[in-house]
Protein backbone atom coordinates (compact mmCIF):
# COMPACT_ATOMS: atom_id res chain seq x y z
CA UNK A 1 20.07 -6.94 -10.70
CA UNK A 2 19.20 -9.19 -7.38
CA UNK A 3 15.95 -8.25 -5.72
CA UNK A 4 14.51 -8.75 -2.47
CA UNK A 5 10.92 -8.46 -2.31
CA UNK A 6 9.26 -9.09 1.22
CA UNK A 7 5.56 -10.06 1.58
CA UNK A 8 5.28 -11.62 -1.79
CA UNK A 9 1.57 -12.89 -1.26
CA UNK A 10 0.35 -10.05 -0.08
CA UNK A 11 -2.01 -8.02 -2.43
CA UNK A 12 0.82 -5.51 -3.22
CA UNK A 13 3.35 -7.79 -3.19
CA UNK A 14 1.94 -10.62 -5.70
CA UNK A 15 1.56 -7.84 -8.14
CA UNK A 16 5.51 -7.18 -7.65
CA UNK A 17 6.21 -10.24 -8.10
CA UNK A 18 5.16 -10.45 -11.90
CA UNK A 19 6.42 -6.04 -12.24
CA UNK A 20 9.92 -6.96 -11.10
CA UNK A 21 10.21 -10.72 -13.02
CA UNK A 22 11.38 -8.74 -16.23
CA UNK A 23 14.10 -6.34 -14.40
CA UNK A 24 16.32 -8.48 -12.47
CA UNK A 25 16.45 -11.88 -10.19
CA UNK A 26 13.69 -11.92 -8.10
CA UNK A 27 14.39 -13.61 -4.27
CA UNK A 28 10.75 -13.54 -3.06
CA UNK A 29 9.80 -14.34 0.37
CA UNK A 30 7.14 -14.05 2.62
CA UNK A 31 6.91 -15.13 6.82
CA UNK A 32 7.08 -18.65 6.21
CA UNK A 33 10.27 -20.51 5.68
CA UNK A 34 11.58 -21.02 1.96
CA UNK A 35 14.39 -23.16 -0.20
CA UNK A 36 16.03 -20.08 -2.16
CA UNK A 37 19.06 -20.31 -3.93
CA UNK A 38 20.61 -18.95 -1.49
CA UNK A 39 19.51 -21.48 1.41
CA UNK A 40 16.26 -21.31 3.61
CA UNK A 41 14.87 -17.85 4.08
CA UNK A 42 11.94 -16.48 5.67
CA UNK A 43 11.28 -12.75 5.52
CA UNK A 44 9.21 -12.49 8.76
CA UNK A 45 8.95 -9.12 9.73
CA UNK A 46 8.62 -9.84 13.38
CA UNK A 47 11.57 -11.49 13.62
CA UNK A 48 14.01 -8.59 13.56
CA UNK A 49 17.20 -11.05 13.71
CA UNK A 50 16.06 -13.48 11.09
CA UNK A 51 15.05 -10.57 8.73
CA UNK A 52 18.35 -8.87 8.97
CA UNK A 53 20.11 -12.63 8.64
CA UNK A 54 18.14 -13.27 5.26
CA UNK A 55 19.12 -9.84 3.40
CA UNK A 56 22.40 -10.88 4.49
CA UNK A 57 22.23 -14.14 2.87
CA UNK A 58 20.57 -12.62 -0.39
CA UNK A 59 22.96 -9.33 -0.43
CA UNK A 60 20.87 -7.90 -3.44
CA UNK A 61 20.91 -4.72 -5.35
CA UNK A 62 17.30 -4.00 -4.34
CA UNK A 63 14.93 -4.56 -1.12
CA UNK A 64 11.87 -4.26 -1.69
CA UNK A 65 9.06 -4.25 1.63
CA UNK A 66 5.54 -4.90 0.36
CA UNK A 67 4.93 -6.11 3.71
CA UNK A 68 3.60 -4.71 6.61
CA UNK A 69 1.07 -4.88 10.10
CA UNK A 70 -2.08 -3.61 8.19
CA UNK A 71 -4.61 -4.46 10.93
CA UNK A 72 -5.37 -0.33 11.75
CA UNK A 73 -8.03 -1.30 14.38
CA UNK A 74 -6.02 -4.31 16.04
CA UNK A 75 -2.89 -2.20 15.83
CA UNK A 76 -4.42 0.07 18.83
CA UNK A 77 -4.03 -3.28 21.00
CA UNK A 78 -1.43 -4.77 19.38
CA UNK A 79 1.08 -2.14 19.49
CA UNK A 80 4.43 -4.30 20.14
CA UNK A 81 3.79 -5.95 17.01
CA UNK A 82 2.79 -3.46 14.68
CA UNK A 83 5.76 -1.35 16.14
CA UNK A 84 8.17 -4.06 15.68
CA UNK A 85 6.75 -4.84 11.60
CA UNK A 86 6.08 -1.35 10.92
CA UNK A 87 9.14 0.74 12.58
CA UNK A 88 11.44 -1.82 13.46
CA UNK A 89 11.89 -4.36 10.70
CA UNK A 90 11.89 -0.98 8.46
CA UNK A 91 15.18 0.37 10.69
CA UNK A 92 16.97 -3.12 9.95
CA UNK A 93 16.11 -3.43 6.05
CA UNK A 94 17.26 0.47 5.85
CA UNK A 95 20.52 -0.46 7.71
CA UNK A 96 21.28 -3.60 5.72
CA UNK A 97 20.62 -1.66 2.51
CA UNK A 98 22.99 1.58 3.61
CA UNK A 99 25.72 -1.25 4.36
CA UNK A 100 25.10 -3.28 0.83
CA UNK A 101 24.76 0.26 -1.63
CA UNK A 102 21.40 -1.10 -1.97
CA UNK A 103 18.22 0.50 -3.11
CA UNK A 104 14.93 0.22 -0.70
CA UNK A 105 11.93 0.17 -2.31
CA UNK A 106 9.29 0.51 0.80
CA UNK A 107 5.49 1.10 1.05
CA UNK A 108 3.56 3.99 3.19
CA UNK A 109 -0.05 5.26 4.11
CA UNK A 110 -1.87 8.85 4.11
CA UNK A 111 -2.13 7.69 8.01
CA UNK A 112 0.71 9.96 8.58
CA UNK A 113 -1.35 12.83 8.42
CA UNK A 114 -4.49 13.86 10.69
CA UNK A 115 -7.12 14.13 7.78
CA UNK A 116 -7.71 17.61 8.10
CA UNK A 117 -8.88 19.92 5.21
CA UNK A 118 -9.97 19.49 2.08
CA UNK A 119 -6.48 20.06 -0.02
CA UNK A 120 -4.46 17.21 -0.96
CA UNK A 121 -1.94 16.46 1.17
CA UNK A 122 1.97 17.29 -0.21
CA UNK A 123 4.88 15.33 0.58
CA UNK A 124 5.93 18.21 2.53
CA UNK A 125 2.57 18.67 4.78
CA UNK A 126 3.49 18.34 8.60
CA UNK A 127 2.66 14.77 9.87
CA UNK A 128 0.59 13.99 12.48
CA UNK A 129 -0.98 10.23 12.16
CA UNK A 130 -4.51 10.54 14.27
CA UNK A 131 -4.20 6.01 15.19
CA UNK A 132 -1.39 4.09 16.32
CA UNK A 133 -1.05 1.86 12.54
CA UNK A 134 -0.04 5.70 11.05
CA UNK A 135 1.89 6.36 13.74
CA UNK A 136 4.30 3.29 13.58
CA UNK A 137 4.35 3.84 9.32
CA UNK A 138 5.36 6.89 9.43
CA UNK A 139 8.52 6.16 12.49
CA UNK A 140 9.27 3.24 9.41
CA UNK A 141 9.39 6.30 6.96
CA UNK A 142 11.39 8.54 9.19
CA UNK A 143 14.27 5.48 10.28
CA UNK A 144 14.28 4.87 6.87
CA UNK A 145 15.28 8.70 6.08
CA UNK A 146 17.80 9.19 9.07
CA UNK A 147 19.39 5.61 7.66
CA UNK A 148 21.00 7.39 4.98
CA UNK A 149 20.39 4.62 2.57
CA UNK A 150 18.78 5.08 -0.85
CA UNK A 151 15.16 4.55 -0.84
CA UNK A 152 12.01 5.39 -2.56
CA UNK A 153 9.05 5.37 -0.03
CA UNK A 154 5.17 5.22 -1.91
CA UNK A 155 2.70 6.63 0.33
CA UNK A 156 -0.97 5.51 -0.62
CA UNK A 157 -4.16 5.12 -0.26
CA UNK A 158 -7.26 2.87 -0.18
CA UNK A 159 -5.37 -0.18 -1.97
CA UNK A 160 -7.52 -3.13 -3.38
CA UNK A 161 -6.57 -5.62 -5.86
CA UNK A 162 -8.22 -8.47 -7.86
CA UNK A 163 -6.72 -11.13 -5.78
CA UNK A 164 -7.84 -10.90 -1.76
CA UNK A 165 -10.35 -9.11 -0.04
CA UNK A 166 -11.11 -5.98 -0.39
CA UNK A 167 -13.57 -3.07 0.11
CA UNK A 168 -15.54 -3.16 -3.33
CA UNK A 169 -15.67 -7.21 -2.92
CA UNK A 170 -17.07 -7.02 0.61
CA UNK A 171 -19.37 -4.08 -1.07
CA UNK A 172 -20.70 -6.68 -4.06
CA UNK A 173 -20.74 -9.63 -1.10
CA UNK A 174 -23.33 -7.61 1.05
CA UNK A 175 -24.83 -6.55 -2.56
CA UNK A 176 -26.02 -10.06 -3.02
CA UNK A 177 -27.89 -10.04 0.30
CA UNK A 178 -29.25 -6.78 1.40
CA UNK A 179 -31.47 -4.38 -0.17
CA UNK A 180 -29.75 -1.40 2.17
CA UNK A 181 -26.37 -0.68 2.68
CA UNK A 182 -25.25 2.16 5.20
CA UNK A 183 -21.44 3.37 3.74
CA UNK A 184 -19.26 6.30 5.37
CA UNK A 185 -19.80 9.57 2.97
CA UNK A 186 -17.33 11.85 4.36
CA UNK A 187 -14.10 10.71 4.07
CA UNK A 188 -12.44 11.53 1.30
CA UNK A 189 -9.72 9.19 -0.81
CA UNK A 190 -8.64 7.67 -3.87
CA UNK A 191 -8.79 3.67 -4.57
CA UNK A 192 -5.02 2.41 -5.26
CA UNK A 193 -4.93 -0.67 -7.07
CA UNK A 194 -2.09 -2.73 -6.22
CA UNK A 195 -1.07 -3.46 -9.72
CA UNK A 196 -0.50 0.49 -10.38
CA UNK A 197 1.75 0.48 -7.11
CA UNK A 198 3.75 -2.25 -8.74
CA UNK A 199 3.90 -1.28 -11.92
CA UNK A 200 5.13 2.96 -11.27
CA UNK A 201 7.56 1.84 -8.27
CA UNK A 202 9.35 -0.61 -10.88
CA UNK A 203 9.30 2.46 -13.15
CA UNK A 204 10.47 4.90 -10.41
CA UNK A 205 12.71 2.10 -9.15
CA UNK A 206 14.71 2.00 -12.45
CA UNK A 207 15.09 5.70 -13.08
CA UNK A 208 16.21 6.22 -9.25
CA UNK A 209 19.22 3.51 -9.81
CA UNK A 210 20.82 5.54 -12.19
CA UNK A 211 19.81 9.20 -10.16
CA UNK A 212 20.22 8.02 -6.95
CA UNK A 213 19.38 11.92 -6.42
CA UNK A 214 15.36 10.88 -7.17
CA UNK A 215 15.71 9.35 -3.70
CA UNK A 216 13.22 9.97 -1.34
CA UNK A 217 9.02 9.94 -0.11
CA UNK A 218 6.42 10.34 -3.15
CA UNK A 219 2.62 10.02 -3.00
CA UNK A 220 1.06 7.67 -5.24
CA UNK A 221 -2.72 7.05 -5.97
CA UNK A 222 -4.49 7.39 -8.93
CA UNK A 223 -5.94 10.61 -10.18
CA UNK A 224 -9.16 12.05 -8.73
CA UNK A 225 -11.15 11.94 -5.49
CA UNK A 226 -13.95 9.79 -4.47
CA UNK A 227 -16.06 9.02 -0.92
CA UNK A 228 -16.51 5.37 0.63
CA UNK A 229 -20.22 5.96 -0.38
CA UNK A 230 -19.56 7.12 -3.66
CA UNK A 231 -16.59 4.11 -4.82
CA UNK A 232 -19.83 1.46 -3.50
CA UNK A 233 -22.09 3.19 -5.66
CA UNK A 234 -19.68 2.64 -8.49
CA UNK A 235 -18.83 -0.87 -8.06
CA UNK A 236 -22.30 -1.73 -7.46
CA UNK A 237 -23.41 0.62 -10.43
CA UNK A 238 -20.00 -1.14 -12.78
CA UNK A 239 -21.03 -4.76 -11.46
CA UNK A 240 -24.64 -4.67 -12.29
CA UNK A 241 -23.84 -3.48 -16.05
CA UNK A 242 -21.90 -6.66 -16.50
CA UNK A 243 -24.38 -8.34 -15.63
CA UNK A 244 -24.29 -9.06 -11.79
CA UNK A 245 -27.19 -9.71 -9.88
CA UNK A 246 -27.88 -8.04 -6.66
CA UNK A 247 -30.70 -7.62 -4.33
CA UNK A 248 -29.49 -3.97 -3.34
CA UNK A 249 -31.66 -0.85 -3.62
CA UNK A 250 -30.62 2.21 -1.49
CA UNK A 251 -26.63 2.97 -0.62
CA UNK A 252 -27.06 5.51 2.32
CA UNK A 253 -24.56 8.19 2.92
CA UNK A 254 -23.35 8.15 6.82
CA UNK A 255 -20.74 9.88 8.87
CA UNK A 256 -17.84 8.71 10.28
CA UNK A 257 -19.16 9.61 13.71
CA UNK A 258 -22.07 6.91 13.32
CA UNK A 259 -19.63 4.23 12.41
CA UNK A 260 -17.09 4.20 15.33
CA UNK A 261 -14.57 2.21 15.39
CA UNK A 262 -11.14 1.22 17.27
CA UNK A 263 -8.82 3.32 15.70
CA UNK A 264 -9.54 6.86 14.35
CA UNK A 265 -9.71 7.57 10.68
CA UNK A 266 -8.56 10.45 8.77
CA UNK A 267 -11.56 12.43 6.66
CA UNK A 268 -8.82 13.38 3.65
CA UNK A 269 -7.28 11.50 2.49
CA UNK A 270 -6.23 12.95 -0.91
CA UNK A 271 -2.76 12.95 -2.13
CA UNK A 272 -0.83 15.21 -4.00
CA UNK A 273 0.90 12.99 -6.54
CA UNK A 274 2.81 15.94 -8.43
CA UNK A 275 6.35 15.37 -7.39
CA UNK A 276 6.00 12.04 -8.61
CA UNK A 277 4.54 12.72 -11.78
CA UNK A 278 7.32 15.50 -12.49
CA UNK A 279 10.27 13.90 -10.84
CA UNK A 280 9.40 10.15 -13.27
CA UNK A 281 7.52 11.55 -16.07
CA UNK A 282 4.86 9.12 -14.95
CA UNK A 283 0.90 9.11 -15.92
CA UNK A 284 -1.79 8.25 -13.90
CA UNK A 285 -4.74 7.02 -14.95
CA UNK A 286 -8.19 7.59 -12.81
CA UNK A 287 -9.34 5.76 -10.21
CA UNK A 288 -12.01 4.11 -11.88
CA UNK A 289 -10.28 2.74 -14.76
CA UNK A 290 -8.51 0.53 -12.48
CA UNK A 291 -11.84 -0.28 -10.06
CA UNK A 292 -13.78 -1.26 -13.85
CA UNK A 293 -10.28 -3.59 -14.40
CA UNK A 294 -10.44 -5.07 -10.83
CA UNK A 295 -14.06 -6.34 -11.04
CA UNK A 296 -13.64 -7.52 -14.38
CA UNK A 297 -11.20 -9.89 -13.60
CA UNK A 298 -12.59 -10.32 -10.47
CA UNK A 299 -16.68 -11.05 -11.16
CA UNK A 300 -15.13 -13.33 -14.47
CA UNK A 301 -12.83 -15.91 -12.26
């Protein structure tokens, strides 16, 4: 099997780099230009042309997009970019995987929905992104869909990883300083490590190749349901039992409202990970298991 993965250093994508090394060849690119075996490639989203002149080079049994424009605030400016990475670039890999008979493997947010509620949101739920980053996702999840090729799309939530920045790093970096922190208490999500989104779409990926039927959106996070506040409070809580030393006292609860920013945020975020679970037989662990295995590896470097 040849695979395609796009945005290999990216948190997600560095993780599917060492998932998909034990199912097939792995062609893995990022923006910058490359010597492949198959000639210099770049897989720059934002060069529509290029992208499309790459997976034509490659022609492999897989594509799979861990790349994207992830900058939610910045997307409300920079909306011909984000459009063109997150809708656009989507459209071509989706038509250059309907003309190969090619599987694409592609990565989504809970940004498609407004946040309402309390119930976790189904794959079914009506969509209705409340910033301009959702928005664009979601058109990428739709073009993908009307394509006609065969795809898995992950929607998420909250993804960290061991490797890059994150929220619980930036959470132990203030730690060190402060002896207050003020963190948002009322929205509602799961952390998503990056390894578990490698690891199950690998999983899904191989089941789907022989039912091509299994085609289609699932939600993937971890199980249970925390708050911004409550995830600090845990890292800090997890760090300082292995031995961490940090100058924080108080974690104070706040609203959304007292925290404005750019782009709007959703308040639930939960996701409703049955379909996956019963369509791949899959387990998922709880969200702290993986937070305790991210600061492990990343307070012992």
């Amino acid at each position: 099997m040849k695979i395609l993965l796009l945005g290999k250093n990216g948190q997600v994508g560095w993780e599917l780099q060492r998932a998909l090394g034990v199912v097939g060849e792995v062609i893995a690119l990022d923006r910058n230009p490359a010597l492949t075996a198959y000639g210099t490639l770049a897989g720059d989203l934002a060069d529509l042309a290029g992208l499309r002149e790459a997976i034509r080079q490659v022609a492999p049994d897989v594509i799979v997009n861990a790349a994207a424009y992830t900058a939610v605030d910045k997307a409300e400016t920079e909306r011909d970019l984000a459009h063109t990475i997150n809708a656009l670039a989507s459209q071509v890999m989706a038509e250059e995987a309907k003309r190969l008979d090619a599987f694409l493997v592609h990565y989504s947010t809970d940004y498609v929905f407004d946040g309402g509620g309390t119930v976790a949101w189904k794959e079914s739920d009506e969509v209705a992104p409340v910033n301009y980053y959702g928005a664009t996702k979601l058109e990428g999840e739709q073009l993908i869909v009307a394509s006609g090729c065969k795809h898995l799309i992950f929607r998420t939530s909250w993804v960290y990883a061991a490797r890059g920045n994150n929220f619980a790093k930036t959470m132990l970096r203030l730690a060190k300083d402060r002896t207050s922190l003020n963190v948002i208490a009322d929205q509602i999500g799961v952390p998503t490590g990056a390894d578990l989104l490698a690891d199950v779409a690998v999983m899904a990926l191989l089941q789907a190749r022989t039912k091509p039927e299994l085609s289609g959106i699932y939600h993937l996070a971890p199980a249970g349901e925390t708050s911004w506040h409550a995830y600090a409070q845990y890292v800090i809580d997890t760090a300082r039992a292995m031995g961490e030393l940090l100058a924080v006292e108080t974690i104070n609860p706040i609203a959304t409202t007292e925290y404005p920013t750019p782009a709007g945020r959703p308040l639930n975020s939960r996701l409703d990970t049955k379909k996956l679970r019963d369509s791949f037989s899959i387990h998922l662990p709880d969200w702290q298991s993986g937070v305790t295995r991210m600061l492990m590896e990343a307070l012992n470097k």
